[in-house]
Protein backbone atom coordinates (compact mmCIF):
# COMPACT_ATOMS: atom_id res chain seq x y z
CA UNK A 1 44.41 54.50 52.77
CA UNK A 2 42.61 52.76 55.67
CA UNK A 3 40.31 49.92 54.09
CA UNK A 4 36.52 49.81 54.32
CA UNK A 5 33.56 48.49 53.15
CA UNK A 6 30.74 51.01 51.94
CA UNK A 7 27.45 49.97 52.02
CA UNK A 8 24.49 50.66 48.57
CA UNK A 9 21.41 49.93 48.56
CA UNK A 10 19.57 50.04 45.42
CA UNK A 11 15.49 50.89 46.43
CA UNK A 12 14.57 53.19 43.77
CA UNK A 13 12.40 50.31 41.35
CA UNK A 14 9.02 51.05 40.59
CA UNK A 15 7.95 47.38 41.78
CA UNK A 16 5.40 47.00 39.34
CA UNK A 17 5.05 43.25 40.10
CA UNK A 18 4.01 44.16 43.76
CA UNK A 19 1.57 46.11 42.60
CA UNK A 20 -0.67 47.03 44.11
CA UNK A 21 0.97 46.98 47.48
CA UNK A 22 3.19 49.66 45.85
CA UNK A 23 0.87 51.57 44.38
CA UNK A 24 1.74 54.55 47.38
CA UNK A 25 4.65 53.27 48.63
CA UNK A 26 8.29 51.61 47.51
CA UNK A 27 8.37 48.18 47.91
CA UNK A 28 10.94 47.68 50.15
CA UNK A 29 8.74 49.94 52.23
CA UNK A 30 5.98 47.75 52.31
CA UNK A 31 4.96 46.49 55.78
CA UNK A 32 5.79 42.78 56.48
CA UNK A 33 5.52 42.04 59.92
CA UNK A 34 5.54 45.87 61.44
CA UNK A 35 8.01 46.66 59.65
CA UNK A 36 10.15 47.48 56.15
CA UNK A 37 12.41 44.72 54.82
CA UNK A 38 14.61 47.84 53.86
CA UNK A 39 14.94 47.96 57.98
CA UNK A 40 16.00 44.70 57.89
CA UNK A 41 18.53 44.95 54.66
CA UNK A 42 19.87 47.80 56.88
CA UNK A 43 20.42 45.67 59.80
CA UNK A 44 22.58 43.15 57.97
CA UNK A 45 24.66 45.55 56.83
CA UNK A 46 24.94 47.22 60.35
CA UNK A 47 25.54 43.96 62.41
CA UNK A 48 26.90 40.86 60.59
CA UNK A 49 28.51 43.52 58.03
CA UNK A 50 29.96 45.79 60.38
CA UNK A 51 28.72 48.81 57.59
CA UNK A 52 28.17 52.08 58.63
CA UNK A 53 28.24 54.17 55.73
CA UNK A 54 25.39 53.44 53.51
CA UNK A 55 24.51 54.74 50.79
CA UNK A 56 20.62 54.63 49.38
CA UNK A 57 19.86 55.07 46.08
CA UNK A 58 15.90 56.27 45.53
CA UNK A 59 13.35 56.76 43.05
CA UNK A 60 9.37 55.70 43.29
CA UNK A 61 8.17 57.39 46.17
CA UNK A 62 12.00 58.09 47.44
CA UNK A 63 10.17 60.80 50.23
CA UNK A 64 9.03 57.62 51.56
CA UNK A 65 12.15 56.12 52.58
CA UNK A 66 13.79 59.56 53.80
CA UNK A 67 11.00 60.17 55.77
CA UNK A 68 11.12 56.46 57.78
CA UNK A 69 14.73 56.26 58.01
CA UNK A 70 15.49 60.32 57.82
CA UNK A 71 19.96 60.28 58.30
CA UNK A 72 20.07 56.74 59.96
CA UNK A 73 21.33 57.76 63.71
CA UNK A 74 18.04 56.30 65.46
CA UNK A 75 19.10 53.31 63.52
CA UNK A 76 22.87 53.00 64.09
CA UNK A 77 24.02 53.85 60.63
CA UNK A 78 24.76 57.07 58.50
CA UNK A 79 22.28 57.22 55.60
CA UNK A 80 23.17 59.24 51.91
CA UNK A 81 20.35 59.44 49.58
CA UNK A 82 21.15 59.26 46.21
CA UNK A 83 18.21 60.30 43.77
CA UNK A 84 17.79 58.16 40.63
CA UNK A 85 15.66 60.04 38.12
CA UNK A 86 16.16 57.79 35.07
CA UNK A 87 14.32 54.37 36.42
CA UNK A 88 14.50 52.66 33.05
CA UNK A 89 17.90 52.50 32.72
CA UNK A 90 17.35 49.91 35.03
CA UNK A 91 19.70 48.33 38.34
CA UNK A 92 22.88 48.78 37.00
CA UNK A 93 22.31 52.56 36.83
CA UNK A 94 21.14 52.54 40.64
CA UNK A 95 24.93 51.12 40.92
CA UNK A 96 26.35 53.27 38.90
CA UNK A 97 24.88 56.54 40.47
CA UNK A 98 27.26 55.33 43.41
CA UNK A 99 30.85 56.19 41.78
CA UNK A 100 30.88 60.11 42.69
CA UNK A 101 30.71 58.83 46.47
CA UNK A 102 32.29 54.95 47.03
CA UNK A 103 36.25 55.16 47.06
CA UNK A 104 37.06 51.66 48.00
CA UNK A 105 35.26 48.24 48.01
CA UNK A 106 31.03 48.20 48.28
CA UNK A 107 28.26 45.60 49.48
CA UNK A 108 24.96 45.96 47.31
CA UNK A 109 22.14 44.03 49.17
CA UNK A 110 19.18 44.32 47.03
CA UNK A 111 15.92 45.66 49.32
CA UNK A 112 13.35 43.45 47.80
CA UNK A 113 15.21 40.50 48.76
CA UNK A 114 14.62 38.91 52.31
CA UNK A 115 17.17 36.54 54.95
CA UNK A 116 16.63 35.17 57.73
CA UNK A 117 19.23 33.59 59.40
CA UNK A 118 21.85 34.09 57.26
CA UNK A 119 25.61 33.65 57.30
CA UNK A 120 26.36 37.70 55.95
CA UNK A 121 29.09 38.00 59.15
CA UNK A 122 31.16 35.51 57.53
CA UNK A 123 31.36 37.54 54.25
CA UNK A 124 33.03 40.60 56.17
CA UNK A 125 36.16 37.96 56.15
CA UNK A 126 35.83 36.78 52.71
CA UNK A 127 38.83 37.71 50.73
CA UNK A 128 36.64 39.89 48.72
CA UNK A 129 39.38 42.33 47.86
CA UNK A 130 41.27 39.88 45.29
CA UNK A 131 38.71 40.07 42.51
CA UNK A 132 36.71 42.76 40.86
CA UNK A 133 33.21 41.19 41.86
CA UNK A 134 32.18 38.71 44.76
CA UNK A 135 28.35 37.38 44.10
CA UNK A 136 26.50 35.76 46.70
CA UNK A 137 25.09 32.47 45.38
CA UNK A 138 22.25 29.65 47.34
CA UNK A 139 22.45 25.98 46.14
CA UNK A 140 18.75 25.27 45.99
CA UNK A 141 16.42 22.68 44.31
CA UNK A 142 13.54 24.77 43.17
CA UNK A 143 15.09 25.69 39.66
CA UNK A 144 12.10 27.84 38.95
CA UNK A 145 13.19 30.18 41.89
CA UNK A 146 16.31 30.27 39.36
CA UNK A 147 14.91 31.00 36.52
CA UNK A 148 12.92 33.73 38.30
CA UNK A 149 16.76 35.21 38.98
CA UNK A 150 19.95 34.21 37.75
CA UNK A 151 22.01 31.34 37.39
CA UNK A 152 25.56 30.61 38.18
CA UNK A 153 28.33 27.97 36.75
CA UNK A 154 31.35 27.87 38.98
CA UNK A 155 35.07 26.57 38.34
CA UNK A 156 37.02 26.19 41.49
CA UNK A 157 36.90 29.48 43.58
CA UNK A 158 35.55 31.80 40.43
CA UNK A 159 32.53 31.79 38.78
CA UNK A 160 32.77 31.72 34.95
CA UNK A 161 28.94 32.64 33.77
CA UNK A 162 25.91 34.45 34.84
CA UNK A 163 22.60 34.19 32.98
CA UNK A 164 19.97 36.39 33.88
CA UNK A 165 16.15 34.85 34.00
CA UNK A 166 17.91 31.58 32.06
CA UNK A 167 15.41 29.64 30.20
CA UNK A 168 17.29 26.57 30.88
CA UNK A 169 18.75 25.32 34.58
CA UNK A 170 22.44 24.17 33.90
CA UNK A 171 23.42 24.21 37.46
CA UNK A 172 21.30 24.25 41.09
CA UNK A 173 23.13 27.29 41.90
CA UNK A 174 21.18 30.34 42.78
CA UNK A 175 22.24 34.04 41.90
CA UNK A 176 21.59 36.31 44.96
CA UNK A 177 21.13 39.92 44.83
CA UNK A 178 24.37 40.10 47.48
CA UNK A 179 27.42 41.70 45.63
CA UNK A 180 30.72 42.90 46.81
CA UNK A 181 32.51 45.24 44.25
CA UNK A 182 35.62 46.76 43.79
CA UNK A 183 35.32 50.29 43.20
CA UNK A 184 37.17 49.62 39.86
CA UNK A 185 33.93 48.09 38.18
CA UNK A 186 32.70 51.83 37.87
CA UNK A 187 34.38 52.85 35.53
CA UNK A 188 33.42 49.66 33.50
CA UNK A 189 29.85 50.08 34.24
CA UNK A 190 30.14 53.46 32.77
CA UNK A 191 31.95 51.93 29.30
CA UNK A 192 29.08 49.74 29.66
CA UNK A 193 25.61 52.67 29.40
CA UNK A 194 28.12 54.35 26.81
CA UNK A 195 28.10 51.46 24.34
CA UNK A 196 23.75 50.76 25.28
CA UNK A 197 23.54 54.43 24.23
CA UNK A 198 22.84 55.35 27.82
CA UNK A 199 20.06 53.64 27.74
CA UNK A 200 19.07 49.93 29.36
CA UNK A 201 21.98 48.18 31.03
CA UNK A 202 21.63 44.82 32.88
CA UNK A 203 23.71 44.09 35.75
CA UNK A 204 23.67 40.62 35.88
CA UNK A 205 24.90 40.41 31.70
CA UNK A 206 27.26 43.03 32.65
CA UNK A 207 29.04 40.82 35.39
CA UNK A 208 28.80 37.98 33.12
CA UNK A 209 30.70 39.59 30.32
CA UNK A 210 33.35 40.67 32.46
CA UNK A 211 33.81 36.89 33.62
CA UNK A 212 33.69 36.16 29.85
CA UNK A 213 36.68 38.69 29.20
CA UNK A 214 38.39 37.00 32.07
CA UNK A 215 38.04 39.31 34.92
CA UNK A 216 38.15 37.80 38.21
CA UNK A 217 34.98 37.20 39.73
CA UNK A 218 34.47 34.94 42.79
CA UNK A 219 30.95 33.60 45.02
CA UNK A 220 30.06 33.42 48.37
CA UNK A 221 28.25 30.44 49.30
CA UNK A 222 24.80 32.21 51.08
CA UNK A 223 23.42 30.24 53.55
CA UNK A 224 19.51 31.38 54.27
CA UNK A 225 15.57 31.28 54.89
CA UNK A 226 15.44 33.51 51.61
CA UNK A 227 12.52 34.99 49.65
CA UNK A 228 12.76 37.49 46.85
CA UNK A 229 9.54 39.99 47.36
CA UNK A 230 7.61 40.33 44.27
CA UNK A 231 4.06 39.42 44.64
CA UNK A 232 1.14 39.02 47.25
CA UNK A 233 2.68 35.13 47.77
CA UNK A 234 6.02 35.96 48.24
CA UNK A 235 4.88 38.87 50.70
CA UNK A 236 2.82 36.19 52.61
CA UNK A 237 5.91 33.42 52.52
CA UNK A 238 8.24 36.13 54.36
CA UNK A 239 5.63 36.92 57.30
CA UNK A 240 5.49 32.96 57.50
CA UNK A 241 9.31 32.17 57.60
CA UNK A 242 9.60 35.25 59.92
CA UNK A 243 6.22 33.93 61.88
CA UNK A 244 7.30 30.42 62.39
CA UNK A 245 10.74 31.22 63.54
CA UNK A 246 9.89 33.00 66.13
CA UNK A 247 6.32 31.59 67.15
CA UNK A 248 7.17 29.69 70.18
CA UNK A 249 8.62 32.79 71.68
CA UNK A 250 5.43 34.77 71.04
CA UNK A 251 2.63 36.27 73.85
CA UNK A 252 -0.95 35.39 73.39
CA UNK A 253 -3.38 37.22 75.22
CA UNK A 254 -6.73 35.89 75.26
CA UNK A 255 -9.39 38.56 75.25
CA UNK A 256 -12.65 37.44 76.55
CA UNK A 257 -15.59 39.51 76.11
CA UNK A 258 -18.41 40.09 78.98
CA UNK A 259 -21.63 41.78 78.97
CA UNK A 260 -21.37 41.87 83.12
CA UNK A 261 -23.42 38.94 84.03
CA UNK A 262 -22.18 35.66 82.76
CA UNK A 263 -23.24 33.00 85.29
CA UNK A 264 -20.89 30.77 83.92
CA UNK A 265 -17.53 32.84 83.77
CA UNK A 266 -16.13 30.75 85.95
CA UNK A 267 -16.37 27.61 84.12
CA UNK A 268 -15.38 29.63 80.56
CA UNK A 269 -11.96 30.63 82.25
CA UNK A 270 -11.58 27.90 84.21
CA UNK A 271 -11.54 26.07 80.74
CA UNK A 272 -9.59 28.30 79.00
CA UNK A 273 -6.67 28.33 81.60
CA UNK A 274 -5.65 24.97 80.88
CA UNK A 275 -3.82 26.02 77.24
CA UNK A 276 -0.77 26.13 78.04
CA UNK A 277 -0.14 28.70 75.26
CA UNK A 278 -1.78 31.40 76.67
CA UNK A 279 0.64 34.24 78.14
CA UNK A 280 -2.17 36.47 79.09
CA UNK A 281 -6.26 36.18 79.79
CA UNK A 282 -8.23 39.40 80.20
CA UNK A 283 -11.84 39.89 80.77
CA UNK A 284 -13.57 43.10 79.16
CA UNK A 285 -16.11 44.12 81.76
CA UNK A 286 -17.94 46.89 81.58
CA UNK A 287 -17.96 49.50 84.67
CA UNK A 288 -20.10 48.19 87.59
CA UNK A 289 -19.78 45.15 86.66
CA UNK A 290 -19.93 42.64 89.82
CA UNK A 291 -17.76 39.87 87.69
CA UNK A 292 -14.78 41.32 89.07
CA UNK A 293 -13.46 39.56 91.96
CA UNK A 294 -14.78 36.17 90.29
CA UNK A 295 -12.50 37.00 87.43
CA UNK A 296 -9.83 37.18 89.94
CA UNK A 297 -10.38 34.11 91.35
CA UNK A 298 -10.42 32.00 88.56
CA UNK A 299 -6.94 33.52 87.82
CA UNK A 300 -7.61 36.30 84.84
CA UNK A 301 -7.39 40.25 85.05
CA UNK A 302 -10.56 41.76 84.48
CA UNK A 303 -10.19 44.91 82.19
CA UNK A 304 -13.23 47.50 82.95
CA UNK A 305 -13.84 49.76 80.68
CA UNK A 306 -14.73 53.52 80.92
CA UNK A 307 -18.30 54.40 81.73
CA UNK A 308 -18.82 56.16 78.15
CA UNK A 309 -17.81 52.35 76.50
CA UNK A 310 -20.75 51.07 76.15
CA UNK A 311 -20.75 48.57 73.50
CA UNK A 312 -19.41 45.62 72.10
CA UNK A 313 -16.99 47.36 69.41
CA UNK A 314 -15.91 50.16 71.07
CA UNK A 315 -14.96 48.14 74.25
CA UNK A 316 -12.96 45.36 72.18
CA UNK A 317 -11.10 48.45 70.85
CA UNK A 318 -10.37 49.52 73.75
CA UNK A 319 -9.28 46.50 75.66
CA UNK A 320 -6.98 45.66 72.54
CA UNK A 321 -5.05 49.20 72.91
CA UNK A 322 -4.31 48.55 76.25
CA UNK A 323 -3.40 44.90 76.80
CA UNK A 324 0.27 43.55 76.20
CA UNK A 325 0.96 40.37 73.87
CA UNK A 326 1.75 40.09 69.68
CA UNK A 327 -1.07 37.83 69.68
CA UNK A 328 -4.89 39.22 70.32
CA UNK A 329 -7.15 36.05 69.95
CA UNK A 330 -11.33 37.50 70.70
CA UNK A 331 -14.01 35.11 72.65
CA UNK A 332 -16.86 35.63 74.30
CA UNK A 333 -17.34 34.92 78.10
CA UNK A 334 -20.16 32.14 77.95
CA UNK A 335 -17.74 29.26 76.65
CA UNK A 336 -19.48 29.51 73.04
CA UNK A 337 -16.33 28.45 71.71
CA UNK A 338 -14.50 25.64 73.23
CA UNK A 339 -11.12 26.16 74.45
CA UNK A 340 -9.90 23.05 72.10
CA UNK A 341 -10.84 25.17 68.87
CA UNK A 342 -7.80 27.69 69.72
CA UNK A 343 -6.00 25.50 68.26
CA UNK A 344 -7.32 26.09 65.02
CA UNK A 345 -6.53 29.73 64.63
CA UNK A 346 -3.26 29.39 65.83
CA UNK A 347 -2.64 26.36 63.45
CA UNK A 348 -3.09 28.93 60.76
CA UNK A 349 -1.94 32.33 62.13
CA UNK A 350 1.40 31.74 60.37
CA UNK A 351 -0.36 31.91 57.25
CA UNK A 352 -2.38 34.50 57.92
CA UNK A 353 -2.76 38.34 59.64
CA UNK A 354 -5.72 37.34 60.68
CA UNK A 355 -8.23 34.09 61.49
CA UNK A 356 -11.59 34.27 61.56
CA UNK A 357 -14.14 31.08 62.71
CA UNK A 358 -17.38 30.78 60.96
CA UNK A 359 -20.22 29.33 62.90
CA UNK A 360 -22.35 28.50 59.79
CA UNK A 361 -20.64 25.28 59.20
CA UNK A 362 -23.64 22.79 59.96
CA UNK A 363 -22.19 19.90 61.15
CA UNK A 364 -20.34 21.86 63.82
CA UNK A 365 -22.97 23.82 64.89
CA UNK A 366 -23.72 22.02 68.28
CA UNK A 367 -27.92 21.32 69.67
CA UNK A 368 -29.30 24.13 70.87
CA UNK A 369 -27.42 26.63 69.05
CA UNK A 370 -29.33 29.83 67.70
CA UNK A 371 -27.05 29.76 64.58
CA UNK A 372 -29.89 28.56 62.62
CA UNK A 373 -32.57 28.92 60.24
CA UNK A 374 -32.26 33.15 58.71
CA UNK A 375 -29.40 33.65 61.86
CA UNK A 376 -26.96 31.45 59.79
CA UNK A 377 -28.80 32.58 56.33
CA UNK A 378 -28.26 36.45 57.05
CA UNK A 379 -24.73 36.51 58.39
CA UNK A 380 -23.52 33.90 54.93
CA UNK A 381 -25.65 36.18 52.75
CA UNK A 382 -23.45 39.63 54.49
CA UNK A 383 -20.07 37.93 54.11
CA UNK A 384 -21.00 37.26 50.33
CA UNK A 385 -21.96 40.68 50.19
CA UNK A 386 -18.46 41.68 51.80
CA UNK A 387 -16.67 39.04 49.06
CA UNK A 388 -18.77 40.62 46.33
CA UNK A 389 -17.63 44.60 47.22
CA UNK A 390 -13.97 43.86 48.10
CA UNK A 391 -13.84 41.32 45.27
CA UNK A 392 -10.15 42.08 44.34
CA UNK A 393 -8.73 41.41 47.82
CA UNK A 394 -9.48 37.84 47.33
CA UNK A 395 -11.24 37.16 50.76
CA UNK A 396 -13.31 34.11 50.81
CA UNK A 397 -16.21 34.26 53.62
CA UNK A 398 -19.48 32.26 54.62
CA UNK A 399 -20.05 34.09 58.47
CA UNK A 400 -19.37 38.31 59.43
CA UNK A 401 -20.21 37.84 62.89
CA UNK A 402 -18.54 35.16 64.39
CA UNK A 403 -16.73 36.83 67.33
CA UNK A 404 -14.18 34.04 68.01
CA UNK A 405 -10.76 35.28 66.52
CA UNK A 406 -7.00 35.57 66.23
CA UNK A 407 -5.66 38.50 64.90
CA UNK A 408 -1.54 39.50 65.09
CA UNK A 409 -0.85 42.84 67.39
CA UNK A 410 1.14 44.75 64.14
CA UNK A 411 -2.26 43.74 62.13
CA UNK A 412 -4.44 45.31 64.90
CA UNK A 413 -1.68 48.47 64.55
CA UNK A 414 -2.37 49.04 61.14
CA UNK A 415 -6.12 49.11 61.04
CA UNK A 416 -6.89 50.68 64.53
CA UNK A 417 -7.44 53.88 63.19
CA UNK A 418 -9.60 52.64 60.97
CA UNK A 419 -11.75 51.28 63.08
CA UNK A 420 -14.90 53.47 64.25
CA UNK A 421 -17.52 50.92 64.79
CA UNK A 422 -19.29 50.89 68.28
CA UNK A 423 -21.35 47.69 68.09
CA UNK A 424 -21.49 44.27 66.89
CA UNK A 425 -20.62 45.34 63.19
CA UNK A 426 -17.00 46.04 64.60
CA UNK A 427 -16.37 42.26 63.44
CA UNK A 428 -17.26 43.17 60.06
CA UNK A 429 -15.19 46.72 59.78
CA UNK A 430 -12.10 44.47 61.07
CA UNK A 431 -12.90 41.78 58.22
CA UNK A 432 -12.94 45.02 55.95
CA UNK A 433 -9.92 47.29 57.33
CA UNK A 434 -7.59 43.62 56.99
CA UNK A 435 -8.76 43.29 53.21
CA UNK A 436 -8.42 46.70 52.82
CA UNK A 437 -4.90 46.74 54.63
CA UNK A 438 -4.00 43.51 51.84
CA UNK A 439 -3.36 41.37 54.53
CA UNK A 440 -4.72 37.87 54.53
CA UNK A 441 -7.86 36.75 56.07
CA UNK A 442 -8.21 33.03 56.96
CA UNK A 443 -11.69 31.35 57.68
CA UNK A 444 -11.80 28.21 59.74
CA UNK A 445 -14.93 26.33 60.69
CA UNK A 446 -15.27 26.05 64.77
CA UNK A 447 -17.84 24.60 66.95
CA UNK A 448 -20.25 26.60 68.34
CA UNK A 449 -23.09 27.02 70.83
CA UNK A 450 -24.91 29.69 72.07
CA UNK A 451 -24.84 30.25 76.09
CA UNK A 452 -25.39 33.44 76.84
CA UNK A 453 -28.99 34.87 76.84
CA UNK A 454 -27.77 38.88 77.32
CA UNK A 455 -25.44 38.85 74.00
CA UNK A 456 -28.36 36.59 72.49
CA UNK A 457 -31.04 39.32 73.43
CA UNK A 458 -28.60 42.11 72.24
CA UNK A 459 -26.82 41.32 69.10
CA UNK A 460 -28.74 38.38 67.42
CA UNK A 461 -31.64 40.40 66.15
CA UNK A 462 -32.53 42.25 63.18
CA UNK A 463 -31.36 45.99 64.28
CA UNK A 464 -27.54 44.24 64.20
CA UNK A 465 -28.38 42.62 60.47
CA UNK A 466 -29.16 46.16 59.35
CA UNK A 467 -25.81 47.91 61.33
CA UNK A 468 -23.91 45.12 59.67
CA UNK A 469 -25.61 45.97 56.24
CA UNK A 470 -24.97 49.66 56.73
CA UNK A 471 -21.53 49.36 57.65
CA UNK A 472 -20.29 47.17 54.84
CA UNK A 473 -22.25 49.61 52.45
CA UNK A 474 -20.46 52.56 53.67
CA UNK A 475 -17.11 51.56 54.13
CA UNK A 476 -17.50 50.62 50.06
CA UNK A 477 -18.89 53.94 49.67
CA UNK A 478 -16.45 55.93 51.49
CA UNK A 479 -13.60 53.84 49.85
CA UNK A 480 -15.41 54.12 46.86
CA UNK A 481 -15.10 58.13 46.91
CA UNK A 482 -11.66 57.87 48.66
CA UNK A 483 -9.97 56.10 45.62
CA UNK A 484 -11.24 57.59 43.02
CA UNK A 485 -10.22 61.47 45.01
CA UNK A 486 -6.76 59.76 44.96
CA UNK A 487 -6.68 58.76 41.46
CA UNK A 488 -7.64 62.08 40.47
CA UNK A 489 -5.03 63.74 42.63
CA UNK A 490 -2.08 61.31 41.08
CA UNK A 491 -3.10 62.40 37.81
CA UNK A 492 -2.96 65.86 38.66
CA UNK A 493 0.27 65.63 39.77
């Protein structure tokens, strides 16, 4: 019989410590970066692996997963679902439910568990096939991460005990969920339910006991950026390690907005052209505007929008559906915000899905400024308001209207339908639609001084403090209704 390695995926959990992010969804399907990590578990298998045949085992929200990845051709592999109905018999059942369709040796990446950069290629040479088991193991030297997993003690080339969640560290040796199994531990694992009573069975005790009754069971040294996705923080260290590798590589586009009759355009983009970091400038005119060809000359691409566009929302929209770059960062086209304070949302935009500056920060709000007196009062007083409502998204605010921005392009992706706003309380729904997306918001303090008289004469006035007002109150309300329409239909169900 020819030799080859199956591929299972166990990714049928309930992930109730990701809740709520799986509250409609699987966790491996939640979206880090525009995209699943079970895309990305896939992948490994598929190119350092060399795995074809793979083999899915579902549960929470399964339809979920076979509606993303459907049979696996647009993705390189061939997909099998296999449907777990009996979630609390735990992982080792997910494994288990394998045996009527693996014939020969298996890899079992777990979904929730994240790598970047890792060494998996050099497994597909390991001499796997000389013991019943091959675990993939990290040295590390947080031994909390360990005793958030599993430990390992190792003698030679075999390991000789597994503790699951130990209470005490022995070793620096991290259990990974990476195994490679002979098709032999099947019918074990079955021996196994049949002495719990078919009921709870945990893997990593099982493997342990086997090493106790002296089965063979080697490691493979793992070497990787790795995260195990549980919570909110884990979820916002993966976007970071993912972020930061690849964050010199990125496009920013700078999107600066015009009302059509900035006298000092020039001068903004003149200033703005010296970052280096910048892949792309556009300037959001509206139509007629006679900007143009001074946009052109001071090296930008002026962006005009349709007649119909009329406002300051519904033109940002716009501009940020049809411009390239993974990085949108919003300013306005009278130099309000210096060119130096880019800085600080990128500094952060690792962190974060999203940086915001607040202009209420009084030592930084420059002479002259009209960020004063019930201007700085009302829009502090709103993004309390906001903080209040969406209290349980943990977003911490003091200004709803700063324009000045930095938002990631699969952020924008995920909210843009979302967003209906025509005018200035567009800044607010986007503040709102991130929360409500449970992506992180980040508020930096930038300098700030106001230059142009037409936005002034616009936007600062007391109609925008009441379309602000009315557009945090009914997004809660809608939301409000929404969720609780939901709830009821879950429990119908």
């Amino acid at each position: 019989m020819t030799e080859r390695l199956y591929g299972l995926i166990p990714a049928a959990g309930k992930g109730i410590r990701a809740y709520p992010y799986t509250k409609m969804t699987p966790k491996c399907m939640i979206d880090i970066n525009g995209q699943p990590n079970l895309l990305r578990t896939i992948g490994i298998m598929r190119d350092q692996l060399g795995i074809h045949d793979i083999f899915i085992v579902i549960g929470h929200y399964g339809e979920v997963i076979r509606r993303y990845f459907k049979d696996g051709k647009d993705f390189g592999v061939n997909l099998t679902y296999i449907e777990n109905t009996e979630l609390d018999r735990g992982l080792a059942y997910s494994v288990l439910l394998g045996q009527q369709y693996i014939n020969d040796y298996f890899c079992i990446l777990l979904s929730d568990e994240f790598y970047l950069n890792s060494n998996h290629a050099e497994l597909a040479a390991f001499p796997y096939r000389d013991a019943l088991a091959t675990c993939g193991i990290m040295p590390i030297e947080d031994r909390n991460l360990i005793k958030r997993n599993y430990s390992v003690e190792v003698e030679g080339e075999r390991i000789t005990r597994l503790i699951e969640k130990p209470e005490v560290v022995s070793s620096n040796l991290l259990g990974c969920g990476t195994f490679v199994f002979s098709p032999r531990i099947f019918p074990l694992l079955e021996q196994a339910f049949v002495r719990a009573g078919m009921k709870y069975v945990d893997l990593v005790s099982f493997i342990g006991a086997l090493c106790a009754s002296g089965e063979k069971i080697r490691y493979f040294l793992l070497k990787s950026t790795y995260v195990n996705i549980n919570d909110r923080d884990s979820l916002n260290l993966v976007k970071y390690n993912e972020r930061s590798a690849i964050f010199d590589q990125i496009a920013i586009t700078l999107l600066v907005y015009s009302e059509g009759d900035e006298e000092d355009i020039g001068f903004t983009l003149s200033q703005y052209r010296r970052l280096e970091c910048l892949k792309h400038i556009f300037v959001v005119l509206p139509e007629g505007s006679q900007l143009e060809g001074i946009v052109r000359k001071n090296g930008a691409v002026p962006l005009v929008c349709p007649a119909p566009l009329r406002q300051y929302g519904e033109k940002l929209k716009y501009a940020m559906e049809q411009v390239p770059g993974d990085i949108f960062i919003l300013t306005e086209a009278n130099y309000s915000f210096p060119s130096r304070d880019i800085a600080k949302l990128l500094a952060y935009l690792r962190e974060a899905d999203m940086v915001i500056g607040t202009r209420t920060t009084r030592q930084l709000i420059e002479q002259g400024s009209t960020m004063r007196g019930i201007v700085r009062f009302a829009n502090v007083w709103l993004a309390k308001l906001v903080e209040l409502l969406w209290w349980q998204f943990e977003g911490r605010f003091t200004d709803v209207g700063c324009t000045f921005r930095a938002i990631w392009r699969t952020s924008f992706d995920d909210i843009r339908d979302q967003l209906v706003a025509r005018g200035p309380e567009f800044s607010v729904e986007m503040m709102i639609e991130v929360l409500r997306a449970r992506d992180r918001i980040i508020e930096v303090p930038v300098n700030y001084f106001t230059r142009s008289q037409s936005l002034y004469r616009r936007y600062q006035n007391v109609g925008t403090f009441f379309r602000l007002l009315w557009c945090i109150c009914k997004k809660n309300v809608l939301y409000a209704v929404r969720d609780s329409l939901t709830g009821a239909s879950r429990s119908l169900h």
